[in-house]
Protein backbone atom coordinates (compact mmCIF):
# COMPACT_ATOMS: atom_id res chain seq x y z
CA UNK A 1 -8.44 -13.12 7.86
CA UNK A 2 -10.38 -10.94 10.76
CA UNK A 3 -8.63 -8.10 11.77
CA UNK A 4 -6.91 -8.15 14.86
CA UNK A 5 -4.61 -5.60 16.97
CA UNK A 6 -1.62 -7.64 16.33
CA UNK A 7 -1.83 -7.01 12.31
CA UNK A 8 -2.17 -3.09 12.24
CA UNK A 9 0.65 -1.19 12.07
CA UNK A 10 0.56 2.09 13.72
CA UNK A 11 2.68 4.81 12.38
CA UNK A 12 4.56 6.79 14.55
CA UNK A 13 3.61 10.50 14.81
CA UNK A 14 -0.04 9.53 13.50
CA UNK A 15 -3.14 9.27 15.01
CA UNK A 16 -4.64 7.11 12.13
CA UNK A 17 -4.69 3.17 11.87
CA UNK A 18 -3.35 1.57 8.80
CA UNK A 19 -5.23 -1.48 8.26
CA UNK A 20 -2.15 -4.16 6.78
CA UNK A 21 -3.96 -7.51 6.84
CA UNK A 22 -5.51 -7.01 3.06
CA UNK A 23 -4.21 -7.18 -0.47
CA UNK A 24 -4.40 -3.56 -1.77
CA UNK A 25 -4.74 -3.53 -5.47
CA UNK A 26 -3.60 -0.40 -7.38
CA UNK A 27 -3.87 2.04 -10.07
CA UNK A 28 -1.67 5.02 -12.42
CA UNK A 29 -3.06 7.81 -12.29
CA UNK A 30 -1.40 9.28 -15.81
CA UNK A 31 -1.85 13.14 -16.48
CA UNK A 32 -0.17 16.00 -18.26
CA UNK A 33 2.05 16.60 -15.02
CA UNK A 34 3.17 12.98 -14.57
CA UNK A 35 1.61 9.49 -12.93
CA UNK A 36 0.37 8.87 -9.77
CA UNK A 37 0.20 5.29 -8.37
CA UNK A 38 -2.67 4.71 -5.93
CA UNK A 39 -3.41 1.76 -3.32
CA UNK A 40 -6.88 1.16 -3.19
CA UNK A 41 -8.82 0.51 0.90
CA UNK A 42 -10.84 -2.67 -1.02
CA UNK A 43 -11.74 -3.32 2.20
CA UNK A 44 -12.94 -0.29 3.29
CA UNK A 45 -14.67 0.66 0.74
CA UNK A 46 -15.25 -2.47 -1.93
CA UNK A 47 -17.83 -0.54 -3.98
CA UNK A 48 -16.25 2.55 -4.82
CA UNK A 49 -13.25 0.58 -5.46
CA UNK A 50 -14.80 -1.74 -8.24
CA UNK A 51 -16.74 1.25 -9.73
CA UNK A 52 -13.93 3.16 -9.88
CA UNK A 53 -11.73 0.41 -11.30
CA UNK A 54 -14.47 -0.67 -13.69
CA UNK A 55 -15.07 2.91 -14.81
CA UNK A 56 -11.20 3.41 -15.62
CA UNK A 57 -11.12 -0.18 -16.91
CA UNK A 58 -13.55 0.98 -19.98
CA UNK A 59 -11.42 4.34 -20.41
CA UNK A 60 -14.19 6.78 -18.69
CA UNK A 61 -11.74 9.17 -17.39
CA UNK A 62 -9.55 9.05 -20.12
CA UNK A 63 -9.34 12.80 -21.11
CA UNK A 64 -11.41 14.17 -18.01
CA UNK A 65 -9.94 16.98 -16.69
CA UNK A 66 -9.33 18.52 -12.93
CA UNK A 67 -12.30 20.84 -13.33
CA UNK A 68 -12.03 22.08 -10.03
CA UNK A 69 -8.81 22.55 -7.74
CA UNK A 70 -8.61 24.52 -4.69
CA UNK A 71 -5.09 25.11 -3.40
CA UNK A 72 -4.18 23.44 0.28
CA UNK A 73 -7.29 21.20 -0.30
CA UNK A 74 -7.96 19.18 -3.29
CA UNK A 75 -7.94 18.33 -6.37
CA UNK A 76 -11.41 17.21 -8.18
CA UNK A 77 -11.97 15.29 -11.34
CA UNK A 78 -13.80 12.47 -12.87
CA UNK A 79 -16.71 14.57 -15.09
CA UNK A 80 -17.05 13.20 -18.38
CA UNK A 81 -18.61 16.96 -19.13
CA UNK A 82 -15.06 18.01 -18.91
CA UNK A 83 -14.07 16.16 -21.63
CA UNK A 84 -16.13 18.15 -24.15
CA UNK A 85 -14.98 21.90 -24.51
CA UNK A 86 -18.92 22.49 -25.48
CA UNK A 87 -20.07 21.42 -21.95
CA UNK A 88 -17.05 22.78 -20.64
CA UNK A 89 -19.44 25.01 -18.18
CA UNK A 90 -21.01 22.16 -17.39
CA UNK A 91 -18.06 20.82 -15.56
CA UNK A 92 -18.80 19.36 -12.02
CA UNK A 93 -22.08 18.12 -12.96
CA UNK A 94 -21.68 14.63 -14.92
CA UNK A 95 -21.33 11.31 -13.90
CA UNK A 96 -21.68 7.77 -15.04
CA UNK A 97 -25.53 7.69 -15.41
CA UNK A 98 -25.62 5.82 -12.28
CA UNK A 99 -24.88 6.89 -8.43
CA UNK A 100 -23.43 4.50 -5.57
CA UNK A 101 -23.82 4.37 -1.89
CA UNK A 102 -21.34 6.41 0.36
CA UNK A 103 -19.12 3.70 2.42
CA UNK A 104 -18.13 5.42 5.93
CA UNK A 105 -17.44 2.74 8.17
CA UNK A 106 -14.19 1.51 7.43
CA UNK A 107 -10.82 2.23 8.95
CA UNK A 108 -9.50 4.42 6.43
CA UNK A 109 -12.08 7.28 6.40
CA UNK A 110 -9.93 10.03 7.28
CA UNK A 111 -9.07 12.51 4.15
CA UNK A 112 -5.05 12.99 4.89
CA UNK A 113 -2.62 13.99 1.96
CA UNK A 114 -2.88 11.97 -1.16
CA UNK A 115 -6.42 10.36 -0.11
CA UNK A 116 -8.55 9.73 -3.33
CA UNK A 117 -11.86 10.28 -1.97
CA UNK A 118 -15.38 10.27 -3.83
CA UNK A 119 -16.89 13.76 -4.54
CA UNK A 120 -21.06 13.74 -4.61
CA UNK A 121 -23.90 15.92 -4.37
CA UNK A 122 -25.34 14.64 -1.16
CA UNK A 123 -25.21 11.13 0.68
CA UNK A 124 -24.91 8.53 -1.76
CA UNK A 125 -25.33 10.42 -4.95
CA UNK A 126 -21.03 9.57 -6.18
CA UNK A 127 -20.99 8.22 -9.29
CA UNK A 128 -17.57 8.67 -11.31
CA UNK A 129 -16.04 12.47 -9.88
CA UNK A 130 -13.52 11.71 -7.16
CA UNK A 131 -11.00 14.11 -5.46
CA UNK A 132 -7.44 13.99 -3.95
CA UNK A 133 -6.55 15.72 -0.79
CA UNK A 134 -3.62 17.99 -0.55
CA UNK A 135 -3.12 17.87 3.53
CA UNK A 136 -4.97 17.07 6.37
CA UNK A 137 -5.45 20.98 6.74
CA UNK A 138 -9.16 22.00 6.18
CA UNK A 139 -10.33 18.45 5.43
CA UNK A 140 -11.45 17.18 8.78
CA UNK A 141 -15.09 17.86 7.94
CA UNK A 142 -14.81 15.06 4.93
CA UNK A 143 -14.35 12.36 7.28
CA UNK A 144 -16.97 9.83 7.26
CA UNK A 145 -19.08 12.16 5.27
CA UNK A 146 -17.55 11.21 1.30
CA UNK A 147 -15.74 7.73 1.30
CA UNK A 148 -12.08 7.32 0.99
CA UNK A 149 -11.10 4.60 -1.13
CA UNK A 150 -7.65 4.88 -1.41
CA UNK A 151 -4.32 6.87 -1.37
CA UNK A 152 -1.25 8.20 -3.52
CA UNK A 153 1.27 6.09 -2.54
CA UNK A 154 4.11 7.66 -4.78
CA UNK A 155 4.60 10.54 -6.77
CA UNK A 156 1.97 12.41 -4.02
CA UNK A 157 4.13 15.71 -5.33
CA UNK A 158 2.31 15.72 -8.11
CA UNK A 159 -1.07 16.59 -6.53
CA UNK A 160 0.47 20.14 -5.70
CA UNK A 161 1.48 20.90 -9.04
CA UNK A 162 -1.90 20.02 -10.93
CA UNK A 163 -3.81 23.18 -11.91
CA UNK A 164 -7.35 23.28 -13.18
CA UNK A 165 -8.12 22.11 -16.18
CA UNK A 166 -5.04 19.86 -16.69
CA UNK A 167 -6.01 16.71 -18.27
CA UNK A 168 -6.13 13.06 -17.46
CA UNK A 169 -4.83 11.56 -19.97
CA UNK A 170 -5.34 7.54 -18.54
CA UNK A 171 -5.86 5.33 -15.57
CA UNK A 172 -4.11 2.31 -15.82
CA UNK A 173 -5.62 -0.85 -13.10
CA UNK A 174 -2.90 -2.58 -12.10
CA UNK A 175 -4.36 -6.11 -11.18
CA UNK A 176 -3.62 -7.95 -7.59
């Protein structure tokens, strides 16, 4: 069904659009510190979505670890050289073996708290490492520049309490 102004809900306080005419499928997150479940923006971003549930599908992030966290910003993970304590320095450099394309047109593409976004090393180089936002403080200058492909939708708490290096342990697809 084509969007239309009558199907968007627009939250009070909030100067973002929540798209609500799609089926948002969802994932938990499972690490030392708890779970996570996220809603995935499928329609925003379909491709990050699938390689993101495809990757967690065949256990790719099982054992990853947050390799890099920096306080009232994010929380980054996804390096399978993270999972190895001998390419432990290596962390923040691995991916898949294969990069995607950025998608930054959608509704969604504002990095708020609890966003999952996709980390990269330049437009359309993302491949597995994502990241989670902490606030909207200092994360203005993501938007529309790495693609948001979905959000923590409960147990968001969580995100402050990870600490780097804490594992994740598995991501579970939950499917529509």
């Amino acid at each position: 069904m084509p969007s239309t102004k009558k199907n968007r809900k627009f939250f009070r306080g909030s100067k973002f659009k929540i798209s609500t005419d799609i089926d948002m499928s969802k994932a938990i997150i499972k690490t030392e510190k708890g779970e996570m479940t996220v809603e995935f923006y499928e329609n925003d971003a379909p491709k990050a979505v699938a390689n993101f549930k495809k990757l967690a599908k065949e256990g790719f992030y099982d054992g990853v670890t947050f390799h890099r966290v920096i306080p009232n910003f994010m929380v980054q993970g996804g390096c399978p050289n993270s999972k190895d304590p001998a390419k432990a320095h290596l962390a923040g450099t691995g991916g898949p073996g294969y990069k995607i394309d950025c998608e930054l047109d959608g509704e969604n593409q504002y990095h708020d708290r609890g966003v999952l976004s996709m980390a990269h090393a330049g437009r359309n180089t993302g491949g597995s490492q994502f990241f989670i936002c902490h606030s909207r403080t200092n994360t203005a200058h993501l938007d529309r520049n790495h693609t948001c492909f979905g959000k923590v939708v409960e147990n968001v708490d969580l995100v402050d309490d990870i600490r780097q290096g804490d594992k994740i342990l598995n991501i579970e697809v939950l499917e529509d």
